[in-house]
Structures are given as C-alpha cells and as structure tokens.
C-alpha atoms as a PDB file:
ATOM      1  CA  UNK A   1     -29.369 -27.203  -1.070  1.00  0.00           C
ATOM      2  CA  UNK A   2     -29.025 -28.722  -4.260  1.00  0.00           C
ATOM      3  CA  UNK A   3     -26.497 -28.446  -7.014  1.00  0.00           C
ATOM      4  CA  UNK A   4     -25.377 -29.600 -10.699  1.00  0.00           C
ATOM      5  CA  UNK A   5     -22.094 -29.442 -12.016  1.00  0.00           C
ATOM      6  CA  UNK A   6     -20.721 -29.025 -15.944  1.00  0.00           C
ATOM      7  CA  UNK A   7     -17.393 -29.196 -16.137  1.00  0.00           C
ATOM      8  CA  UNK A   8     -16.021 -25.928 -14.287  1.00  0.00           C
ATOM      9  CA  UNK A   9     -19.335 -24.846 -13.527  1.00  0.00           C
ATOM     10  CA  UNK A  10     -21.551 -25.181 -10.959  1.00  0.00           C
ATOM     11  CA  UNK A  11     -25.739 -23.817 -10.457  1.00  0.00           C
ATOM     12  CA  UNK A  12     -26.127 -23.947  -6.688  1.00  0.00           C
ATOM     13  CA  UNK A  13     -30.118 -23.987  -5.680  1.00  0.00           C
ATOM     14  CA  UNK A  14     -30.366 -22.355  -1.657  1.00  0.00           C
ATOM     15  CA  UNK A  15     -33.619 -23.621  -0.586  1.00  0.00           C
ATOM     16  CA  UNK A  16     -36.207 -22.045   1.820  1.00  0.00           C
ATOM     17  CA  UNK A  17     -34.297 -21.864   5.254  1.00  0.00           C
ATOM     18  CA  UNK A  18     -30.873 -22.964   4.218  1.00  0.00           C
ATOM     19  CA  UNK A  19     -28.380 -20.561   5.357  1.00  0.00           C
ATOM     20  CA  UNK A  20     -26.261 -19.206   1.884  1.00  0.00           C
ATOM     21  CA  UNK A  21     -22.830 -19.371   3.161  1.00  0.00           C
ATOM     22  CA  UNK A  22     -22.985 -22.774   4.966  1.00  0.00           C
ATOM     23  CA  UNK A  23     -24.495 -23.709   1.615  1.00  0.00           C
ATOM     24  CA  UNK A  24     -21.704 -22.371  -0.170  1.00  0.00           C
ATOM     25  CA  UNK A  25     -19.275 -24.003   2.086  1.00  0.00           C
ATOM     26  CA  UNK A  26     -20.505 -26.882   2.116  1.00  0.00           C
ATOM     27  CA  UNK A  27     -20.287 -27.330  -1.762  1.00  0.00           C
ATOM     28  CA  UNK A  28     -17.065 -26.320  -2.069  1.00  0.00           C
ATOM     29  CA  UNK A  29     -16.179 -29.170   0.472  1.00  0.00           C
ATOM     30  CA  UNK A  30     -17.981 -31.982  -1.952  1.00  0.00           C
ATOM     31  CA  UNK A  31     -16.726 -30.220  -4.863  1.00  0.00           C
ATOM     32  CA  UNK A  32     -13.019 -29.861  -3.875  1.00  0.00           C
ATOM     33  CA  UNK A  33     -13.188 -26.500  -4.969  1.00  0.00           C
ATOM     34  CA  UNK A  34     -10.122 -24.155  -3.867  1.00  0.00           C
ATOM     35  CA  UNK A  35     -10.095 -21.478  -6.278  1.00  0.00           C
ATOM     36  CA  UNK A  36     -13.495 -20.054  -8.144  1.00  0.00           C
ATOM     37  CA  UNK A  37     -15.583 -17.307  -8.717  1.00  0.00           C
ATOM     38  CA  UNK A  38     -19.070 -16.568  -7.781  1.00  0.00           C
ATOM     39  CA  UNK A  39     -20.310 -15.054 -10.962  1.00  0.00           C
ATOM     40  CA  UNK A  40     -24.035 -14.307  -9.919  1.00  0.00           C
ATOM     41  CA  UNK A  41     -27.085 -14.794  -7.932  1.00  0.00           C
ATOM     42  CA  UNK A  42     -30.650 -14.343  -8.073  1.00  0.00           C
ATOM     43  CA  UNK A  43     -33.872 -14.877  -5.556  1.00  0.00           C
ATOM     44  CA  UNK A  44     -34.460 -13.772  -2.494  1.00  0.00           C
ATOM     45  CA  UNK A  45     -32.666 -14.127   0.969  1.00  0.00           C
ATOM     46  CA  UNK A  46     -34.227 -13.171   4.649  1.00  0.00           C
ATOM     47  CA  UNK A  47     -32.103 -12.780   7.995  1.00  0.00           C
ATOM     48  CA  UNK A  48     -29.314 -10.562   5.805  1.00  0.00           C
ATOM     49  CA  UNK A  49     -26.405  -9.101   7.259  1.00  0.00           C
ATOM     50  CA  UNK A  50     -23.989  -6.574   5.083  1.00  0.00           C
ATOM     51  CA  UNK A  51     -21.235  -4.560   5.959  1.00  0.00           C
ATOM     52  CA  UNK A  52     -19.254  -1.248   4.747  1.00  0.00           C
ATOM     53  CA  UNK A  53     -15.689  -1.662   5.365  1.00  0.00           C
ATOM     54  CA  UNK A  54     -14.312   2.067   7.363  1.00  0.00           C
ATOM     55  CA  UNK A  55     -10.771   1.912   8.433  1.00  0.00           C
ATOM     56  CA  UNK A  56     -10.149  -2.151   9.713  1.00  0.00           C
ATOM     57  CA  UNK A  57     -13.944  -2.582  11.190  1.00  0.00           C
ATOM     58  CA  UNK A  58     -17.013  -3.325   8.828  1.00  0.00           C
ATOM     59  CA  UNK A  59     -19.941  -0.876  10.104  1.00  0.00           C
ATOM     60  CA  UNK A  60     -22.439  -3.936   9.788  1.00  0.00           C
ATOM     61  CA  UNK A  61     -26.559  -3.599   8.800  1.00  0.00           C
ATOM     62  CA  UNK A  62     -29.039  -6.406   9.002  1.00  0.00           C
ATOM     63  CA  UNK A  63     -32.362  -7.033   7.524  1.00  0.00           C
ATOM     64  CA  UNK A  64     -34.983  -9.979   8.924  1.00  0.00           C
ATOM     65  CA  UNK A  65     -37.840  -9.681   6.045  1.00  0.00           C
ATOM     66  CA  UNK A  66     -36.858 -10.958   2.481  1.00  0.00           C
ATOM     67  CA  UNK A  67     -35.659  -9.003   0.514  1.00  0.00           C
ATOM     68  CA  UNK A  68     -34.397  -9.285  -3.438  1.00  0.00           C
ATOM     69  CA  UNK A  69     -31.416 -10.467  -4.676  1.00  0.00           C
ATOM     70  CA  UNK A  70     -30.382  -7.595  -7.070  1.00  0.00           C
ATOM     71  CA  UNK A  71     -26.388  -8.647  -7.019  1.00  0.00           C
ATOM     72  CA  UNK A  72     -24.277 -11.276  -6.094  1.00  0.00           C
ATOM     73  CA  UNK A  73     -20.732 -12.042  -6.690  1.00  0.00           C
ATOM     74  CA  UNK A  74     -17.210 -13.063  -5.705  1.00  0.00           C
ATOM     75  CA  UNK A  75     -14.231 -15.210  -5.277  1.00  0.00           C
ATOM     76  CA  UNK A  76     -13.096 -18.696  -3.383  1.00  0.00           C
ATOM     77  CA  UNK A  77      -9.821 -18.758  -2.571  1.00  0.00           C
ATOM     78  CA  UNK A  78      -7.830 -21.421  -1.150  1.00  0.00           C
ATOM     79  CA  UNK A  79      -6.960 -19.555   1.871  1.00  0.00           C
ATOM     80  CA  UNK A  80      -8.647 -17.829   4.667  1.00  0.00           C
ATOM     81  CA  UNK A  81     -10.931 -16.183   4.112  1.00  0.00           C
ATOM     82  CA  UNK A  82     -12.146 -18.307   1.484  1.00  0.00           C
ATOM     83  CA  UNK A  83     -15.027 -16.839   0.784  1.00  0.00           C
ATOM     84  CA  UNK A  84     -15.120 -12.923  -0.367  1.00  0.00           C
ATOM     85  CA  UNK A  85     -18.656 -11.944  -1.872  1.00  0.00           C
ATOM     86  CA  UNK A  86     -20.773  -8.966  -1.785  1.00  0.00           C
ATOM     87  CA  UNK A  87     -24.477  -8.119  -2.673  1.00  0.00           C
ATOM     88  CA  UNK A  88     -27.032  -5.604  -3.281  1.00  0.00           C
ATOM     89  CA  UNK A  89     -30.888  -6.333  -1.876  1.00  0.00           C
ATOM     90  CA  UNK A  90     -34.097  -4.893  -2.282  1.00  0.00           C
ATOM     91  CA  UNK A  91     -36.889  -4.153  -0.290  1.00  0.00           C
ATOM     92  CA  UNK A  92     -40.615  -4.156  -0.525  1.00  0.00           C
ATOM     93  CA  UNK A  93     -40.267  -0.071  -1.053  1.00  0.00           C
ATOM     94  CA  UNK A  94     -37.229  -1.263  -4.133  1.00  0.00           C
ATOM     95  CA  UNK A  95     -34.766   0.631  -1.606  1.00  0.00           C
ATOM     96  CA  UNK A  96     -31.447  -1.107  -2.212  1.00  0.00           C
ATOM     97  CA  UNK A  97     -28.841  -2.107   0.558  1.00  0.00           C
ATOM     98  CA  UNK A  98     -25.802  -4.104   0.546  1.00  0.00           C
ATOM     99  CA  UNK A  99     -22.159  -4.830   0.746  1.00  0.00           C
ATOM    100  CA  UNK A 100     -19.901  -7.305   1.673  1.00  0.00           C
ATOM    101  CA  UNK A 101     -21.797 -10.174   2.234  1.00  0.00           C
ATOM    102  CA  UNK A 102     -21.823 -12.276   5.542  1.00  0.00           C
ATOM    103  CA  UNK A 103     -25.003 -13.882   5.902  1.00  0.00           C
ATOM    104  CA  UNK A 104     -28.617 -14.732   4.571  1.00  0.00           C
ATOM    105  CA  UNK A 105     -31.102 -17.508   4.975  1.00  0.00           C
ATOM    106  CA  UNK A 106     -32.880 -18.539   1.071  1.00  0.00           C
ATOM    107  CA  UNK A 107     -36.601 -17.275   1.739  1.00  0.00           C
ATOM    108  CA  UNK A 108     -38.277 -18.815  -0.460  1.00  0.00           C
ATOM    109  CA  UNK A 109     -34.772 -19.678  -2.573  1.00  0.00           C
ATOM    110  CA  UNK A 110     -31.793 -18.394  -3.986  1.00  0.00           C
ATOM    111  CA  UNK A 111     -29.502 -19.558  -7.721  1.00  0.00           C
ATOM    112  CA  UNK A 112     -26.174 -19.007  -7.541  1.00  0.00           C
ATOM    113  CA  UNK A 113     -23.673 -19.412 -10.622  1.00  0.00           C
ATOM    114  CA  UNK A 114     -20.204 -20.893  -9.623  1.00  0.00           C
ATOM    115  CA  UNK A 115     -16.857 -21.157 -12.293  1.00  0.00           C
ATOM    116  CA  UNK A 116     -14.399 -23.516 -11.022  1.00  0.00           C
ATOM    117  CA  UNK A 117     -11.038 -22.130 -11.850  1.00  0.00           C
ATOM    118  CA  UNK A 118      -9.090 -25.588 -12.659  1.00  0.00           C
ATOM    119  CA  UNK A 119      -5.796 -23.683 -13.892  1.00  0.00           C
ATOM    120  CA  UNK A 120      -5.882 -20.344 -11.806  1.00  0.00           C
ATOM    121  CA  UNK A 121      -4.395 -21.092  -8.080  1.00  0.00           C
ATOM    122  CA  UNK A 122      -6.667 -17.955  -6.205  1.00  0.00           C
ATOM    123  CA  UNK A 123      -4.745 -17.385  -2.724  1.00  0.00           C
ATOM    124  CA  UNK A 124      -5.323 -14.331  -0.559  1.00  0.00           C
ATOM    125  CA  UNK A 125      -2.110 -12.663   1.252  1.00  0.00           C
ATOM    126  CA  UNK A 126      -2.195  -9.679   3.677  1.00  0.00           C
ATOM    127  CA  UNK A 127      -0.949  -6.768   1.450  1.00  0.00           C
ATOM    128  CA  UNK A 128       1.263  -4.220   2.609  1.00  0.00           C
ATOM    129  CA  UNK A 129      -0.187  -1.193   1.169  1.00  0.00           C
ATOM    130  CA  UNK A 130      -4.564  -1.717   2.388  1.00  0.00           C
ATOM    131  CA  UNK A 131      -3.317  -4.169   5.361  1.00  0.00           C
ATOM    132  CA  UNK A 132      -6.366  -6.313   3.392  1.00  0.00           C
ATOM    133  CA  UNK A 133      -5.716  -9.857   2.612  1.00  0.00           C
ATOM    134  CA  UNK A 134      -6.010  -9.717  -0.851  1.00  0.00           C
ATOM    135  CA  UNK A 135      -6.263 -12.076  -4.119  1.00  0.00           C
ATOM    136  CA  UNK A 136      -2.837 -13.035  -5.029  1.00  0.00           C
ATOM    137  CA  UNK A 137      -1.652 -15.835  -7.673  1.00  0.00           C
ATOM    138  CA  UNK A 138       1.269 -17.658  -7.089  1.00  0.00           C
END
C-alpha cells in the first residue's frame, strides 16, 4: 500500500496481494480519519466477495480470478461499521457483478480516491424505520 495526501484528500495505491479493506483500514488509522468518503476506484481486484442485502442477511457471491474495477465508492464513519462501500466488477466475458463490498485482494493493483471530511462529523445509528445503521450527523 502506498498513499499521498493533499489537504482533505487522499490517492490510496492497493498493490498486488494487499487485501483492499485492511488497506483501507489501515490508512484511516495513520491518517486519523473518522469521517470521509470514498469517491472512486479503479484497477483490478482478485479473491472478491459482494453481497445483495434481502431482508437482514446479505445473499453473498465471490469471485477468485481478477476481475475489473468498474465502480467503487462510499463512506467512513466514525462508528461501527466504519466502512460502507460497494462496487461493480467485470469479467473476462465484460459480465458485471457487484454490491456491497466486503473483500478483494489488488491483482495486479487498485487507485482509490479518498475526501477527508474535516467539518462533517459522519456517524452511523440504527434507524428505526430499515433497522439499518445508517449515516447520521450530529
């Protein structure tokens, strides 16, 4: 992994075998970060796994051969879960899968674009109505 920083934003490079999310994770550890956005990402990823949210259980696919990185965005929150980002991927045959996002290994690399917010608090709080834990600003 290997990252610059100006001002509020950040271009996060996932090399060959890193894992995305620890990568992520990991940055926003250095980087203090407790509320952003994940405004894009580009490459490709191998070892993906998606999911489709029905009722309160995600109906989960996974992928082992790399695939593209079509779309890629989210939010960091201060909270659990911190992390909230989905993604679209292609295959070979330019069939596209996705959803929320829960892991990928870079394969050969992945760019991800990060905006720090400095003056937006980004919290997530169970809401009645979906029973989701939602993005909320205090």
């Amino acid at each position: 992994m290997k990252y610059s920083r100006d001002s509020d934003f950040i271009v996060l490079k996932i090399e060959t075998g890193d894992s995305v999310m620890e990568a992520i994770k990991s940055l926003i550890e250095k980087e203090k970060i407790s509320s952003g956005l994940i405004l894009s990402g580009i490459g490709m990823i191998s070892k993906g796994r998606v999911g489709y949210l029905k009722g309160d259980k995600y109906v989960e696919m996974t992928f082992d051969e790399p695939r593209e990185v079509v779309s890629f965005s989210g939010s960091i929150a201060e909270n659990d879960p911190i992390l909230h980002i989905h993604g679209s991927f292609a295959d070979i045959h330019h069939n596209i899968s996705g959803g929320h996002f829960f892991a990928g290994i870079g394969s050969p690399m992945m760019e991800i674009s990060i905006k720090v917010l400095s003056k937006t608090r980004v919290v997530r709080k169970k809401s009645e109505r979906s029973g989701l834990m939602e993005l909320d600003f205090p």
